[in-house]
C-alpha atoms as a PDB file:
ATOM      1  CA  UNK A   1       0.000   0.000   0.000  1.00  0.00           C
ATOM      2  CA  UNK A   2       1.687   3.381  -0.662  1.00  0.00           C
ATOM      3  CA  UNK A   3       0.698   6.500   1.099  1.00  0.00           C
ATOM      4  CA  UNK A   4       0.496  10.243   0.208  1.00  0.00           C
ATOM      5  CA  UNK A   5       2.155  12.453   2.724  1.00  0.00           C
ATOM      6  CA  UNK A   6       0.574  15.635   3.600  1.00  0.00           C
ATOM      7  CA  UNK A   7       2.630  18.805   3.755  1.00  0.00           C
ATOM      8  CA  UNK A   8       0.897  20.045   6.581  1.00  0.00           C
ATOM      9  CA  UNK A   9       3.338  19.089   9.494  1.00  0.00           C
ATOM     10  CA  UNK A  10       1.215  16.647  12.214  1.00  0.00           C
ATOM     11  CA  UNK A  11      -1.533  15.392   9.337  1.00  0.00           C
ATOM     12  CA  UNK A  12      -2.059  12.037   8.496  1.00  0.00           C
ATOM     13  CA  UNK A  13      -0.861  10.477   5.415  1.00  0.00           C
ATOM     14  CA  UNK A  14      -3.753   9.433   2.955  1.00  0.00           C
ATOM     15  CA  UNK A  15      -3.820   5.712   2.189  1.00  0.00           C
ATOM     16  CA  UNK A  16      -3.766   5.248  -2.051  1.00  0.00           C
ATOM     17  CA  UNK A  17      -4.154   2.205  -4.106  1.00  0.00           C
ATOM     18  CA  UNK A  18      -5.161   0.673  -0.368  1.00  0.00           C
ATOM     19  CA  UNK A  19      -7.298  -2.533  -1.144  1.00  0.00           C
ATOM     20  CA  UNK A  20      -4.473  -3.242  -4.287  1.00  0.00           C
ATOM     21  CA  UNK A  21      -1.605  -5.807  -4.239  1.00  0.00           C
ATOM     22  CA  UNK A  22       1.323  -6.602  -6.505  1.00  0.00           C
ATOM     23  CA  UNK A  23       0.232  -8.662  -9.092  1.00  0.00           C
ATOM     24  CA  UNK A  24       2.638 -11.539  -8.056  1.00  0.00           C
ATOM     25  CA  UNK A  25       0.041 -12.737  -5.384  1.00  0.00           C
ATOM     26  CA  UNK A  26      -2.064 -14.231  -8.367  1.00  0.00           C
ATOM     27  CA  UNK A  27       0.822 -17.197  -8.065  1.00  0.00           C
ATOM     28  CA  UNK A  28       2.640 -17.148  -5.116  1.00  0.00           C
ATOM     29  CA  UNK A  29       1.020 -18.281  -1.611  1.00  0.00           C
ATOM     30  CA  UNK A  30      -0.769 -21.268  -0.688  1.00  0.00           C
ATOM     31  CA  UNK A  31      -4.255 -19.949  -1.860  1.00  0.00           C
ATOM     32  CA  UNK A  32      -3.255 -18.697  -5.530  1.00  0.00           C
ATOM     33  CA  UNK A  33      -5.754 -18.689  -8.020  1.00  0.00           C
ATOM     34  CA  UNK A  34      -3.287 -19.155 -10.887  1.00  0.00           C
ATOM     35  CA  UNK A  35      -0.803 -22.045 -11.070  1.00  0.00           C
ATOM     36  CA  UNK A  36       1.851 -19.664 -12.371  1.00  0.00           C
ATOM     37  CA  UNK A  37       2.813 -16.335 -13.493  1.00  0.00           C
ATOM     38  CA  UNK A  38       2.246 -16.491 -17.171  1.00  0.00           C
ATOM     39  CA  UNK A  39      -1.433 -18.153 -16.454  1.00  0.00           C
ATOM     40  CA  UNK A  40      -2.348 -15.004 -14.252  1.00  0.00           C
ATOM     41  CA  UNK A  41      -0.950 -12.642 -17.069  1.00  0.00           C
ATOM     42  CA  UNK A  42      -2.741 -14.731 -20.165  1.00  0.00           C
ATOM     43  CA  UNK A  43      -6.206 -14.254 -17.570  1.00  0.00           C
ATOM     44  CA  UNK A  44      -5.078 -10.594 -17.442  1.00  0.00           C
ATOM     45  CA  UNK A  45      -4.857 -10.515 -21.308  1.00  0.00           C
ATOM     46  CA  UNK A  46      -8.027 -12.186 -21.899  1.00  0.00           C
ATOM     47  CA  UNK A  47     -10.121 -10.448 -19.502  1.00  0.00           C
ATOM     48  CA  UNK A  48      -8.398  -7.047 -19.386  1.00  0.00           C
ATOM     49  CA  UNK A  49     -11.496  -5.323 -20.828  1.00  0.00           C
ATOM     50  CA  UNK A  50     -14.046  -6.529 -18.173  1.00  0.00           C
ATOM     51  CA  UNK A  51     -11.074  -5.950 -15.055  1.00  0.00           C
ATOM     52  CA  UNK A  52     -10.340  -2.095 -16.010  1.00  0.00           C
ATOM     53  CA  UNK A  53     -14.159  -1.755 -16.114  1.00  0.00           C
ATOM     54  CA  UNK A  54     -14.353  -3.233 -13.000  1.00  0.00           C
ATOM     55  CA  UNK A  55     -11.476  -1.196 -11.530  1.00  0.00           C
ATOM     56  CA  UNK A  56      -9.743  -4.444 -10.040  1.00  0.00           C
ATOM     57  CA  UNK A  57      -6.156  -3.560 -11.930  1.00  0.00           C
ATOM     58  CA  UNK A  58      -4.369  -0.766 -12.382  1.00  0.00           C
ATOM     59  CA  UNK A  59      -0.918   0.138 -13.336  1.00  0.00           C
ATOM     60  CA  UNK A  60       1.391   2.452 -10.685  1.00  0.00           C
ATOM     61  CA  UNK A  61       4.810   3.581 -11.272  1.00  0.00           C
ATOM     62  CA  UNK A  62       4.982   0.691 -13.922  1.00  0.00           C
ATOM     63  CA  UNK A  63       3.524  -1.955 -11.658  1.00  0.00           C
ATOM     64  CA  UNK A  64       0.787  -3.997 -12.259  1.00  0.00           C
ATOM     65  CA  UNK A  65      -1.558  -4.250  -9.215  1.00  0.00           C
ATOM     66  CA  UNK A  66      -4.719  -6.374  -8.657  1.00  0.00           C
ATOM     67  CA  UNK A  67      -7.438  -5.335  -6.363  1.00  0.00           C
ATOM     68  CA  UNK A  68      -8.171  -8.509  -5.065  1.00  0.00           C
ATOM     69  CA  UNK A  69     -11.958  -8.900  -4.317  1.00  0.00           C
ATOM     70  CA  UNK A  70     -12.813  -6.803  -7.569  1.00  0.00           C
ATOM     71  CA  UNK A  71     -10.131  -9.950 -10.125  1.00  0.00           C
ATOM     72  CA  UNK A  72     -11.966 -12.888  -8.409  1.00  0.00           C
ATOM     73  CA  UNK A  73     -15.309 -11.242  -9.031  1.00  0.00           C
ATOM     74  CA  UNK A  74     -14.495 -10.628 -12.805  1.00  0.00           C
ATOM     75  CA  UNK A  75     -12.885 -14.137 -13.214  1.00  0.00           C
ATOM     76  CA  UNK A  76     -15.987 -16.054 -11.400  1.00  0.00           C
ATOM     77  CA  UNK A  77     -18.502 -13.920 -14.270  1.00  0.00           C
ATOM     78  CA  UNK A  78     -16.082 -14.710 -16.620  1.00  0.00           C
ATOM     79  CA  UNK A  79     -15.458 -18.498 -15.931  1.00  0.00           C
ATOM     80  CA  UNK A  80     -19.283 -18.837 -15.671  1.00  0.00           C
ATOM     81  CA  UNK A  81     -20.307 -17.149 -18.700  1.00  0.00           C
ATOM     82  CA  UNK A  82     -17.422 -19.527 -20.390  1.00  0.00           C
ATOM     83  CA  UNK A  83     -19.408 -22.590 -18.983  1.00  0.00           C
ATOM     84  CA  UNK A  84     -22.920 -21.079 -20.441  1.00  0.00           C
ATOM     85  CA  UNK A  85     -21.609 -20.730 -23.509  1.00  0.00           C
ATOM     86  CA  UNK A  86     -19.667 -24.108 -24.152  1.00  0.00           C
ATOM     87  CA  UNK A  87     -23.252 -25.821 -22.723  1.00  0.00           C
ATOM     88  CA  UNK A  88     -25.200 -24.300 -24.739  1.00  0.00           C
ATOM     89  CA  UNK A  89     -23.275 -24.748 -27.586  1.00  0.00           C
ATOM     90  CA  UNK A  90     -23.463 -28.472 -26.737  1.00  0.00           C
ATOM     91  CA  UNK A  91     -27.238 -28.654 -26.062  1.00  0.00           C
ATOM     92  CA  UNK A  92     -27.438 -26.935 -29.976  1.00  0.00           C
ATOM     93  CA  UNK A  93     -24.985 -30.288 -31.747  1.00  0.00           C
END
Protein backbone atom coordinates (compact mmCIF):
# COMPACT_ATOMS: atom_id res chain seq x y z
CA UNK A 1 0.00 0.00 0.00
CA UNK A 2 1.69 3.38 -0.66
CA UNK A 3 0.70 6.50 1.10
CA UNK A 4 0.50 10.24 0.21
CA UNK A 5 2.15 12.45 2.72
CA UNK A 6 0.57 15.64 3.60
CA UNK A 7 2.63 18.80 3.76
CA UNK A 8 0.90 20.05 6.58
CA UNK A 9 3.34 19.09 9.49
CA UNK A 10 1.21 16.65 12.21
CA UNK A 11 -1.53 15.39 9.34
CA UNK A 12 -2.06 12.04 8.50
CA UNK A 13 -0.86 10.48 5.42
CA UNK A 14 -3.75 9.43 2.96
CA UNK A 15 -3.82 5.71 2.19
CA UNK A 16 -3.77 5.25 -2.05
CA UNK A 17 -4.15 2.21 -4.11
CA UNK A 18 -5.16 0.67 -0.37
CA UNK A 19 -7.30 -2.53 -1.14
CA UNK A 20 -4.47 -3.24 -4.29
CA UNK A 21 -1.60 -5.81 -4.24
CA UNK A 22 1.32 -6.60 -6.51
CA UNK A 23 0.23 -8.66 -9.09
CA UNK A 24 2.64 -11.54 -8.06
CA UNK A 25 0.04 -12.74 -5.38
CA UNK A 26 -2.06 -14.23 -8.37
CA UNK A 27 0.82 -17.20 -8.07
CA UNK A 28 2.64 -17.15 -5.12
CA UNK A 29 1.02 -18.28 -1.61
CA UNK A 30 -0.77 -21.27 -0.69
CA UNK A 31 -4.26 -19.95 -1.86
CA UNK A 32 -3.25 -18.70 -5.53
CA UNK A 33 -5.75 -18.69 -8.02
CA UNK A 34 -3.29 -19.16 -10.89
CA UNK A 35 -0.80 -22.04 -11.07
CA UNK A 36 1.85 -19.66 -12.37
CA UNK A 37 2.81 -16.33 -13.49
CA UNK A 38 2.25 -16.49 -17.17
CA UNK A 39 -1.43 -18.15 -16.45
CA UNK A 40 -2.35 -15.00 -14.25
CA UNK A 41 -0.95 -12.64 -17.07
CA UNK A 42 -2.74 -14.73 -20.16
CA UNK A 43 -6.21 -14.25 -17.57
CA UNK A 44 -5.08 -10.59 -17.44
CA UNK A 45 -4.86 -10.51 -21.31
CA UNK A 46 -8.03 -12.19 -21.90
CA UNK A 47 -10.12 -10.45 -19.50
CA UNK A 48 -8.40 -7.05 -19.39
CA UNK A 49 -11.50 -5.32 -20.83
CA UNK A 50 -14.05 -6.53 -18.17
CA UNK A 51 -11.07 -5.95 -15.05
CA UNK A 52 -10.34 -2.09 -16.01
CA UNK A 53 -14.16 -1.76 -16.11
CA UNK A 54 -14.35 -3.23 -13.00
CA UNK A 55 -11.48 -1.20 -11.53
CA UNK A 56 -9.74 -4.44 -10.04
CA UNK A 57 -6.16 -3.56 -11.93
CA UNK A 58 -4.37 -0.77 -12.38
CA UNK A 59 -0.92 0.14 -13.34
CA UNK A 60 1.39 2.45 -10.68
CA UNK A 61 4.81 3.58 -11.27
CA UNK A 62 4.98 0.69 -13.92
CA UNK A 63 3.52 -1.95 -11.66
CA UNK A 64 0.79 -4.00 -12.26
CA UNK A 65 -1.56 -4.25 -9.22
CA UNK A 66 -4.72 -6.37 -8.66
CA UNK A 67 -7.44 -5.34 -6.36
CA UNK A 68 -8.17 -8.51 -5.06
CA UNK A 69 -11.96 -8.90 -4.32
CA UNK A 70 -12.81 -6.80 -7.57
CA UNK A 71 -10.13 -9.95 -10.12
CA UNK A 72 -11.97 -12.89 -8.41
CA UNK A 73 -15.31 -11.24 -9.03
CA UNK A 74 -14.49 -10.63 -12.81
CA UNK A 75 -12.88 -14.14 -13.21
CA UNK A 76 -15.99 -16.05 -11.40
CA UNK A 77 -18.50 -13.92 -14.27
CA UNK A 78 -16.08 -14.71 -16.62
CA UNK A 79 -15.46 -18.50 -15.93
CA UNK A 80 -19.28 -18.84 -15.67
CA UNK A 81 -20.31 -17.15 -18.70
CA UNK A 82 -17.42 -19.53 -20.39
CA UNK A 83 -19.41 -22.59 -18.98
CA UNK A 84 -22.92 -21.08 -20.44
CA UNK A 85 -21.61 -20.73 -23.51
CA UNK A 86 -19.67 -24.11 -24.15
CA UNK A 87 -23.25 -25.82 -22.72
CA UNK A 88 -25.20 -24.30 -24.74
CA UNK A 89 -23.27 -24.75 -27.59
CA UNK A 90 -23.46 -28.47 -26.74
CA UNK A 91 -27.24 -28.65 -26.06
CA UNK A 92 -27.44 -26.93 -29.98
CA UNK A 93 -24.99 -30.29 -31.75
Amino acid sequence: MATIKSKIKGAQATPFMADFVPMNTLWEGSNAPYPSKYSAQWAVRKLRDDLAAARAVALHCGALMVHPQRFAEVAEKAAIDQFANRVTKCDLA
